[in-house]
PDB file of N, CA and C in Angstrom:
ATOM      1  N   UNK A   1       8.136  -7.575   6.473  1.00  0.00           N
ATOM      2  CA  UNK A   1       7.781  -7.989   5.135  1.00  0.00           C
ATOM      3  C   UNK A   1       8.872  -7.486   4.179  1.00  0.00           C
ATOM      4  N   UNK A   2       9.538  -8.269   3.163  1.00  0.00           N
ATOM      5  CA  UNK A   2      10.631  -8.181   2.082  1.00  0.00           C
ATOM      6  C   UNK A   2       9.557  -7.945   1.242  1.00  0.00           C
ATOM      7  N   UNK A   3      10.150  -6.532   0.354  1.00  0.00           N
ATOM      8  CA  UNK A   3       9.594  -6.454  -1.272  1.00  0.00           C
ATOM      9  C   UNK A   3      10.832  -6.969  -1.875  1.00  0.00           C
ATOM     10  N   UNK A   4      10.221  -7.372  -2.636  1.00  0.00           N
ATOM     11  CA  UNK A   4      11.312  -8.454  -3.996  1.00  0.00           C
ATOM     12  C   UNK A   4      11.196  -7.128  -5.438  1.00  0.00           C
ATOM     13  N   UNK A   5      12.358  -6.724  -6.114  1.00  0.00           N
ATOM     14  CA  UNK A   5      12.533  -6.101  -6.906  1.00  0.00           C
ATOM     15  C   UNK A   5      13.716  -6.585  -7.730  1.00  0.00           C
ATOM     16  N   UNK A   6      13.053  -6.865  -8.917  1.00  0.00           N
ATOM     17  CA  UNK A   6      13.613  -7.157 -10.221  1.00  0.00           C
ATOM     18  C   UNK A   6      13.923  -6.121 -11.669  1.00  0.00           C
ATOM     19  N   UNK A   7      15.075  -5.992 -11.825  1.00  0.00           N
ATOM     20  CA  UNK A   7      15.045  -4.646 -13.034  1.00  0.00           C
ATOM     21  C   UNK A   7      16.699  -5.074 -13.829  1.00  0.00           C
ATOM     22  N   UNK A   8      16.030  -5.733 -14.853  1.00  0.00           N
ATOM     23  CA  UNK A   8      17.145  -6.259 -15.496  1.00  0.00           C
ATOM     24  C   UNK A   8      17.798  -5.282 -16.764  1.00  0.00           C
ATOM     25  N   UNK A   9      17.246  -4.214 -16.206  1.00  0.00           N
ATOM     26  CA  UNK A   9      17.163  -2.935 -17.978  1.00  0.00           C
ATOM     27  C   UNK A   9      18.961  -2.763 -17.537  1.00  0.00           C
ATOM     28  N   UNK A  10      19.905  -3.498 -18.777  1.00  0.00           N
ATOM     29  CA  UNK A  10      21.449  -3.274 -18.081  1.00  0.00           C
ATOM     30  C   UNK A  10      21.708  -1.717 -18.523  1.00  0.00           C
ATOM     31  N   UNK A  11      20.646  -0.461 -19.291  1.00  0.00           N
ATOM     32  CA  UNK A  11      21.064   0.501 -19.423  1.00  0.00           C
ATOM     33  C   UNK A  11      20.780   1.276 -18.416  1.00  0.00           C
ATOM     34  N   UNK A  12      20.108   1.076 -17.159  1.00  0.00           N
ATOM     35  CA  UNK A  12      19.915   1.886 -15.941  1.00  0.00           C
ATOM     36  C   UNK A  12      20.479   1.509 -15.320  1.00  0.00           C
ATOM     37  N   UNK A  13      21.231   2.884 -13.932  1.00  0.00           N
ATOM     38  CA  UNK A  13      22.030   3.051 -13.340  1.00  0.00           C
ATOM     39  C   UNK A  13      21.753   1.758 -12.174  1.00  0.00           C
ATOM     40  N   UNK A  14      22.417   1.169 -11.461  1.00  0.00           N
ATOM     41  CA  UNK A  14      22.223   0.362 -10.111  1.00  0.00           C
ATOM     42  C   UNK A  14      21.383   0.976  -9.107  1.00  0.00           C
ATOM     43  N   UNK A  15      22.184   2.483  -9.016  1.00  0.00           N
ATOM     44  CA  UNK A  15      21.139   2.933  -7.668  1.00  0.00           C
ATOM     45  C   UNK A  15      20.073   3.587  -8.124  1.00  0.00           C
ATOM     46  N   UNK A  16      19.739   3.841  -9.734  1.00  0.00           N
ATOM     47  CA  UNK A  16      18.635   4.112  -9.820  1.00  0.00           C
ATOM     48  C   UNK A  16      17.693   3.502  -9.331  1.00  0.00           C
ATOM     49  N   UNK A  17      18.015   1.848 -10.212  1.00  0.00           N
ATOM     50  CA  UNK A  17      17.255   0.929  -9.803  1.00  0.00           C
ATOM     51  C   UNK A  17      16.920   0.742  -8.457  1.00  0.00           C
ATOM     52  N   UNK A  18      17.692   0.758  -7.227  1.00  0.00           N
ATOM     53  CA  UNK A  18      17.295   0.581  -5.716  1.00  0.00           C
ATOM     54  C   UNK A  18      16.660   1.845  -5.442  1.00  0.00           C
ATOM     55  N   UNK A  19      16.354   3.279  -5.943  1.00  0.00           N
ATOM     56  CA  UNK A  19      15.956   3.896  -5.673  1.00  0.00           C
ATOM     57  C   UNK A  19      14.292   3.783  -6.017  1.00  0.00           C
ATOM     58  N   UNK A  20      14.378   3.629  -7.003  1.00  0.00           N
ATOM     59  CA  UNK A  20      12.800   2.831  -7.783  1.00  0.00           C
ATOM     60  C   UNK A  20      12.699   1.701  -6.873  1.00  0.00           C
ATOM     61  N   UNK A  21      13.315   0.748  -6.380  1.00  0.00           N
ATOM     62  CA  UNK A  21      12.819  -0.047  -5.245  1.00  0.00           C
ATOM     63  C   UNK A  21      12.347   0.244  -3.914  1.00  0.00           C
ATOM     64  N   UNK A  22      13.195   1.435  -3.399  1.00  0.00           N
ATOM     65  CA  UNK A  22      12.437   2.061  -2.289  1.00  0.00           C
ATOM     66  C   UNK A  22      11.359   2.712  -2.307  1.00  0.00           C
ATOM     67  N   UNK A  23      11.450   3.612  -3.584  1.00  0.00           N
ATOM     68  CA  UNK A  23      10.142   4.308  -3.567  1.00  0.00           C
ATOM     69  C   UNK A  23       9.040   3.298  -3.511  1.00  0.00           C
ATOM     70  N   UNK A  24       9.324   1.994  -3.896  1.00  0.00           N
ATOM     71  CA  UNK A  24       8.272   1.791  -3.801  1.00  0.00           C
ATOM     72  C   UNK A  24       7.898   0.800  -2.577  1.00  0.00           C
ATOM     73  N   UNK A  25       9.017   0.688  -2.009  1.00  0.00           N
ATOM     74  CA  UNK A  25       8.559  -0.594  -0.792  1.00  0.00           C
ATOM     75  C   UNK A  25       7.815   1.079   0.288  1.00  0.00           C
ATOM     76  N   UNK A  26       8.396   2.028   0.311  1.00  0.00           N
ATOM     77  CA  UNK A  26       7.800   3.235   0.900  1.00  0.00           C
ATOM     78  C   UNK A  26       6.323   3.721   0.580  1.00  0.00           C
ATOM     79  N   UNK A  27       5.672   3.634  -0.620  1.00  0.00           N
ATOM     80  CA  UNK A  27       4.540   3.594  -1.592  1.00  0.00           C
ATOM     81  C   UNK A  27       3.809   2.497  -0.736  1.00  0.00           C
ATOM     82  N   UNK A  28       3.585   1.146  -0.836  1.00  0.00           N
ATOM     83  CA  UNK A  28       3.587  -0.328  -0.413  1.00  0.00           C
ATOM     84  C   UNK A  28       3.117  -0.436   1.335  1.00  0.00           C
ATOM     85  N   UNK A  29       4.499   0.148   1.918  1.00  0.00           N
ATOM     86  CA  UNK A  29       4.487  -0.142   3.043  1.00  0.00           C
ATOM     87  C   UNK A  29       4.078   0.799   4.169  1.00  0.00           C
ATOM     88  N   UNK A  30       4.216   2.230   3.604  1.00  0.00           N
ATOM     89  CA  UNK A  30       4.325   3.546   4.525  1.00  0.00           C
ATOM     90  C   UNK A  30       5.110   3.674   5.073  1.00  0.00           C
ATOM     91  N   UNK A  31       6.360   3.592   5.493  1.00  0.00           N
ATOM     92  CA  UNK A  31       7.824   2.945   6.361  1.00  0.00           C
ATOM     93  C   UNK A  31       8.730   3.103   5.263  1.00  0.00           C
ATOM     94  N   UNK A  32      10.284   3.599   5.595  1.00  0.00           N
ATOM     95  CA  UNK A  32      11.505   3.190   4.591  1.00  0.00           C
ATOM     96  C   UNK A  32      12.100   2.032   5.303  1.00  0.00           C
ATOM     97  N   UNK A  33      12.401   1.302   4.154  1.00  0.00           N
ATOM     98  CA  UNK A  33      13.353   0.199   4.600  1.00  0.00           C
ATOM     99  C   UNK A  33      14.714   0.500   5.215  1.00  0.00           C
ATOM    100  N   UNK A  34      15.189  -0.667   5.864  1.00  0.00           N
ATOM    101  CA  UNK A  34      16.689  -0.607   6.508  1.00  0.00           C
ATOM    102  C   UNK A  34      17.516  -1.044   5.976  1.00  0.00           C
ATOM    103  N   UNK A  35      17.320  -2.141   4.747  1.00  0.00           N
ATOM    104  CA  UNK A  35      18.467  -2.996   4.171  1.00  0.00           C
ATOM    105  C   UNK A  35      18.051  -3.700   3.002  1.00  0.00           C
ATOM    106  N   UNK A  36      19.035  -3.828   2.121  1.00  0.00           N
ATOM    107  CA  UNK A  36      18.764  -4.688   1.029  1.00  0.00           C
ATOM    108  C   UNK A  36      19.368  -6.092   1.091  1.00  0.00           C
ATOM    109  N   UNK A  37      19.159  -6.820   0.708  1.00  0.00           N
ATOM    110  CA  UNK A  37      19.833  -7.904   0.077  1.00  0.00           C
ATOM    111  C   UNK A  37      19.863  -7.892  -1.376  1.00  0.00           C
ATOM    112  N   UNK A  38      21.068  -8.053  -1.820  1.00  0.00           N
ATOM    113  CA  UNK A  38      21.715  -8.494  -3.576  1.00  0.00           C
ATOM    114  C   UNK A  38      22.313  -9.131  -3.560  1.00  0.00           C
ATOM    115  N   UNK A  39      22.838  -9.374  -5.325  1.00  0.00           N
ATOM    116  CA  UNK A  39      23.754 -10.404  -5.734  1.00  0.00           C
ATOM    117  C   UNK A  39      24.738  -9.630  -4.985  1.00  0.00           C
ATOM    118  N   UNK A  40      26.329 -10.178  -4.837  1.00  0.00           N
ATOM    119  CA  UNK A  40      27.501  -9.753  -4.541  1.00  0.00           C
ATOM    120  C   UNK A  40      28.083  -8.565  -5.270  1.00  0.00           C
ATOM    121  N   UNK A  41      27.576  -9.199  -6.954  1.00  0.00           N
ATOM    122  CA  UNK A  41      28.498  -8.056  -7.825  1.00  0.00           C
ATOM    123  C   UNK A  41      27.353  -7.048  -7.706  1.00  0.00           C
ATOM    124  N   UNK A  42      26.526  -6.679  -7.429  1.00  0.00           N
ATOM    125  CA  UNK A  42      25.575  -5.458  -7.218  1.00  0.00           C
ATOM    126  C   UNK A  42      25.559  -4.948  -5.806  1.00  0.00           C
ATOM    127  N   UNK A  43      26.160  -5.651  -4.697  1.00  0.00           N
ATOM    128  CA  UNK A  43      25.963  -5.063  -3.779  1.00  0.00           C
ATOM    129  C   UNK A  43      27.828  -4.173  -3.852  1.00  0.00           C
ATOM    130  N   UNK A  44      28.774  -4.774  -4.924  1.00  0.00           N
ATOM    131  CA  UNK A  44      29.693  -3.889  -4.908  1.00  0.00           C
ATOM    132  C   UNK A  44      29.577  -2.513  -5.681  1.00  0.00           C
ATOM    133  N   UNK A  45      29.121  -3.142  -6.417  1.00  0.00           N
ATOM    134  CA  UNK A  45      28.610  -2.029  -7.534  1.00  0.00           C
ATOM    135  C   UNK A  45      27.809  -0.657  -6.573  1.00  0.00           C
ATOM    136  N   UNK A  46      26.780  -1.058  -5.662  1.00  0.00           N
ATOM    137  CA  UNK A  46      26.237   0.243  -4.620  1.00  0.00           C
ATOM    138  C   UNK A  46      27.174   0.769  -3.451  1.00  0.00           C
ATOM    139  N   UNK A  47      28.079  -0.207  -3.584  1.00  0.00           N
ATOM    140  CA  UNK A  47      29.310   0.757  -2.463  1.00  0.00           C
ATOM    141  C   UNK A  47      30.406   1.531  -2.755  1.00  0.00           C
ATOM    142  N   UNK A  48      29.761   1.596  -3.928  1.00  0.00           N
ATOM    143  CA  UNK A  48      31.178   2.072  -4.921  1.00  0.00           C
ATOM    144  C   UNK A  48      30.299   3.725  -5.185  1.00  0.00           C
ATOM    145  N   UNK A  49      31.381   4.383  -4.791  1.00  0.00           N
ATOM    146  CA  UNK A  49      30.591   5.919  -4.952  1.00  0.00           C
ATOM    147  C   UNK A  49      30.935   6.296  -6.647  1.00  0.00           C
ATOM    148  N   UNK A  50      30.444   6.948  -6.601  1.00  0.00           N
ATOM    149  CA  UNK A  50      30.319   7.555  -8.451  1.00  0.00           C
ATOM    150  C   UNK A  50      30.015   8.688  -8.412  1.00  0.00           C
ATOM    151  N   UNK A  51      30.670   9.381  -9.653  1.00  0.00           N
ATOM    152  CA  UNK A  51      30.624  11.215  -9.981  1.00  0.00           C
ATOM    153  C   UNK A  51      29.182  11.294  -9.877  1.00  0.00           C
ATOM    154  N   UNK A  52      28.243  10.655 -10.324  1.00  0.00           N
ATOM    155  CA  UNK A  52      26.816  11.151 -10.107  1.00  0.00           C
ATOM    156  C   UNK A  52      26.139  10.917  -8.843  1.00  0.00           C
ATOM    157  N   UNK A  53      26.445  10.069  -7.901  1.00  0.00           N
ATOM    158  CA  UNK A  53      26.094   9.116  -6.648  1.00  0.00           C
ATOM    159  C   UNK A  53      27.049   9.110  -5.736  1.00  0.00           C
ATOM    160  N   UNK A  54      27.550  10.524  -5.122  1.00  0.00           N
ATOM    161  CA  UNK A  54      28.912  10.347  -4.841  1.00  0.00           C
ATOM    162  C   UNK A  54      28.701   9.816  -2.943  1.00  0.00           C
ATOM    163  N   UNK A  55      27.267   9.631  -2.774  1.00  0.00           N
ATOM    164  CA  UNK A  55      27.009   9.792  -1.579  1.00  0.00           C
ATOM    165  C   UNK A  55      27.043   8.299  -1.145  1.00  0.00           C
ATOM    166  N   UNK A  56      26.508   7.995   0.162  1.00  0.00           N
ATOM    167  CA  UNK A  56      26.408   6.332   0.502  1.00  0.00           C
ATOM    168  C   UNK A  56      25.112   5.759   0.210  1.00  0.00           C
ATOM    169  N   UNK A  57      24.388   4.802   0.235  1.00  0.00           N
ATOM    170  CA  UNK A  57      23.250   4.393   0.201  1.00  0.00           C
ATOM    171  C   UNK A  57      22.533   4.327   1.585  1.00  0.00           C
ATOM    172  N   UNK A  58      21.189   4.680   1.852  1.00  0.00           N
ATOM    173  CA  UNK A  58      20.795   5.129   2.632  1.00  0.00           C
ATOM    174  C   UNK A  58      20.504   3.572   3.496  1.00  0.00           C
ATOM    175  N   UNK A  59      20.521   2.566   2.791  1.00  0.00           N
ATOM    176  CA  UNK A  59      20.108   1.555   3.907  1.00  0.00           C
ATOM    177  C   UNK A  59      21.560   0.371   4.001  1.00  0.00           C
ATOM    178  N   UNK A  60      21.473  -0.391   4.684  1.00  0.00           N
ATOM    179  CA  UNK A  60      22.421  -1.269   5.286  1.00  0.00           C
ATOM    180  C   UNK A  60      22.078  -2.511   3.966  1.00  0.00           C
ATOM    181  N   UNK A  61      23.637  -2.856   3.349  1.00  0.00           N
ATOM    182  CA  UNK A  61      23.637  -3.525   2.161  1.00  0.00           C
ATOM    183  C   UNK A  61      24.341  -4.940   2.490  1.00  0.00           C
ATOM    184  N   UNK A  62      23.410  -6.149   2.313  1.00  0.00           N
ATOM    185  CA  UNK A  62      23.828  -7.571   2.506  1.00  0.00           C
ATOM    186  C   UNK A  62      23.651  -8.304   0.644  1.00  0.00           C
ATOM    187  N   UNK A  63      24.720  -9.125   1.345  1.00  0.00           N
ATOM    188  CA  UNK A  63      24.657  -9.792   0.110  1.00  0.00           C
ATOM    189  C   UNK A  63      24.781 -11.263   0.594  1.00  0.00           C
ATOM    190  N   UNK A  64      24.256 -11.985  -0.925  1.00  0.00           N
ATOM    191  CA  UNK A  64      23.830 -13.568  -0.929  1.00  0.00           C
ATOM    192  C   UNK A  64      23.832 -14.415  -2.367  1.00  0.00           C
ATOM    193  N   UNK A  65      24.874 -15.130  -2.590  1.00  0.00           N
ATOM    194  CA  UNK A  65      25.026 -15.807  -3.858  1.00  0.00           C
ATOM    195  C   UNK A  65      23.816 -16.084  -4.227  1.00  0.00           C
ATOM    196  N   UNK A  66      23.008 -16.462  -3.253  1.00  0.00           N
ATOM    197  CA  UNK A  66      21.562 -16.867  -4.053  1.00  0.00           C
ATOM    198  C   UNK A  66      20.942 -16.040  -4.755  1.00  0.00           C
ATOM    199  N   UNK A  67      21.207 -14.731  -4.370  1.00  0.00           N
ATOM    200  CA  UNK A  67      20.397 -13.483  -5.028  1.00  0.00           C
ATOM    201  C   UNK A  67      20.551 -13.416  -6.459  1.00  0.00           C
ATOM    202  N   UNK A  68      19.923 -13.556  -7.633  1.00  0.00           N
ATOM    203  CA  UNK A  68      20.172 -13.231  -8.658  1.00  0.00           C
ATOM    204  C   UNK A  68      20.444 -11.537  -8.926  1.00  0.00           C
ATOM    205  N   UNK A  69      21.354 -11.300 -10.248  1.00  0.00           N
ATOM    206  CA  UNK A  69      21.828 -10.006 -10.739  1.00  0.00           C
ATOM    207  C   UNK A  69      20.560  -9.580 -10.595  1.00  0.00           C
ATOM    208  N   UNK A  70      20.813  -7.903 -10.158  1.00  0.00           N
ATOM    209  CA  UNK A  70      19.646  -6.892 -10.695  1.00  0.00           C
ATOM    210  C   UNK A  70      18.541  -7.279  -9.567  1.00  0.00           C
ATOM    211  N   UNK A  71      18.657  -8.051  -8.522  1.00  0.00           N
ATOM    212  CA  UNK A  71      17.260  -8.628  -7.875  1.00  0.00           C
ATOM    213  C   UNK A  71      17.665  -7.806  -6.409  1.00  0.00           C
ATOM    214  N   UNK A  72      17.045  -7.322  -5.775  1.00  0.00           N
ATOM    215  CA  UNK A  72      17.078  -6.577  -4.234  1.00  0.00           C
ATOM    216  C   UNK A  72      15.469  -7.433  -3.702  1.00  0.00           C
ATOM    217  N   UNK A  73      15.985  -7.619  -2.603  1.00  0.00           N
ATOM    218  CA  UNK A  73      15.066  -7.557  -1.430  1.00  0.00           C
ATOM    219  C   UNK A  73      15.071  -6.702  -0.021  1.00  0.00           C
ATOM    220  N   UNK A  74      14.494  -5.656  -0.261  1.00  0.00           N
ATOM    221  CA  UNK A  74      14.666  -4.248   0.694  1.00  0.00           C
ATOM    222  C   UNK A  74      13.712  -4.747   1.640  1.00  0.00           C
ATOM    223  N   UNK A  75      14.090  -4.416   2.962  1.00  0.00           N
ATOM    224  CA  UNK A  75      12.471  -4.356   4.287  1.00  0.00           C
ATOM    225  C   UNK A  75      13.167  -4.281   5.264  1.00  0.00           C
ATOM    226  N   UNK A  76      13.087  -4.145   6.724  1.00  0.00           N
ATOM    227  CA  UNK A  76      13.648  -4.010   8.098  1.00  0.00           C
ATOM    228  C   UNK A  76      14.866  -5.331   7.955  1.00  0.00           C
ATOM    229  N   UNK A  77      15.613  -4.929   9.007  1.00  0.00           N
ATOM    230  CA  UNK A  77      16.563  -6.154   9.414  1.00  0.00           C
ATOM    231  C   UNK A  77      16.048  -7.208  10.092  1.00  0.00           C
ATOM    232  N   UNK A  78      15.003  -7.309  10.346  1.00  0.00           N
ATOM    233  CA  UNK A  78      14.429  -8.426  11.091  1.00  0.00           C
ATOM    234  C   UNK A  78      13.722  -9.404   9.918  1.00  0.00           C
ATOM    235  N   UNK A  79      13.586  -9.135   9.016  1.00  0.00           N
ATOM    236  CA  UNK A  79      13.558  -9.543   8.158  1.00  0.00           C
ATOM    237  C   UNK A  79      14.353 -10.144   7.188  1.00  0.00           C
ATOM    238  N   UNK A  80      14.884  -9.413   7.087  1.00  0.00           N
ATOM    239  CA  UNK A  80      16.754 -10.082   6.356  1.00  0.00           C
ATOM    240  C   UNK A  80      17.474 -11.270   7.233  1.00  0.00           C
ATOM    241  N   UNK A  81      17.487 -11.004   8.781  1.00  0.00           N
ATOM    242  CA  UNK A  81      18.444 -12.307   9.455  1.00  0.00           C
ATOM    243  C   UNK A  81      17.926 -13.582   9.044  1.00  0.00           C
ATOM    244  N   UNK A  82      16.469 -13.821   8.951  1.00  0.00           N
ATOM    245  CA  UNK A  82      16.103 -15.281   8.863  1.00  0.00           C
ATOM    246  C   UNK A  82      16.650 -15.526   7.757  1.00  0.00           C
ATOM    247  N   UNK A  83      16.344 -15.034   6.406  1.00  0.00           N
ATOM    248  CA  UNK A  83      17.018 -15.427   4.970  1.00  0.00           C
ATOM    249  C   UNK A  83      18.422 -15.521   4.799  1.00  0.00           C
ATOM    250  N   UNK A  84      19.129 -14.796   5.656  1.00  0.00           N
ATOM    251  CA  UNK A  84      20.860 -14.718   5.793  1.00  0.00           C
ATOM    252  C   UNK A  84      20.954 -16.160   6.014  1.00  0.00           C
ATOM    253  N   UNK A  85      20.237 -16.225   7.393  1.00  0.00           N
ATOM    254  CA  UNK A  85      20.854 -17.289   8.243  1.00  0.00           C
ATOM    255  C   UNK A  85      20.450 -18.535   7.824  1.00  0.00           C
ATOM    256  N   UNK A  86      19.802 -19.002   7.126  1.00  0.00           N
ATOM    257  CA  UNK A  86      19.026 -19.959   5.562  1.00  0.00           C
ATOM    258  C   UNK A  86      20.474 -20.696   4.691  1.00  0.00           C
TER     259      UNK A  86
END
């Protein structure tokens, strides 16, 4: 199962935002997710380390023109191939 997360606030951080997405697909599901799907320019934006975030992101990051800005869909990889492959 994909949780769909939307957070268009452009004054919060990116990985805040995916962090507020896990907590809550974790909240939701009982399980952490394995991967997100984003737009392109957000999935560069989370690979890009930063003085505050200097670390990696904890799940496996895909991207998809279809994805609108600011939009993640976090859940297992078995989940993500069908929509890739779409």
């Amino acid at each position: 199962m994909l949780l769909g997360w939307y957070d268009p606030d452009r004054k919060r951080n990116i990985r805040l935002k995916l962090d507020t997405a896990i907590e809550r697909y974790v909240e939701k599901f009982g399980a952490s997710p394995e991967v997100v799907l984003t737009n392109p320019v957000d999935a560069v934006e989370l690979r890009t380390p930063t003085r505050r975030h200097p670390g990696e992101i904890p799940l496996a990051i895909h991207e998809a023109t279809f994805v609108p800005r600011w939009t993640f869909y976090i859940g297992d990889e078995t989940d993500i191939e069908p929509v890739i492959a779409a």
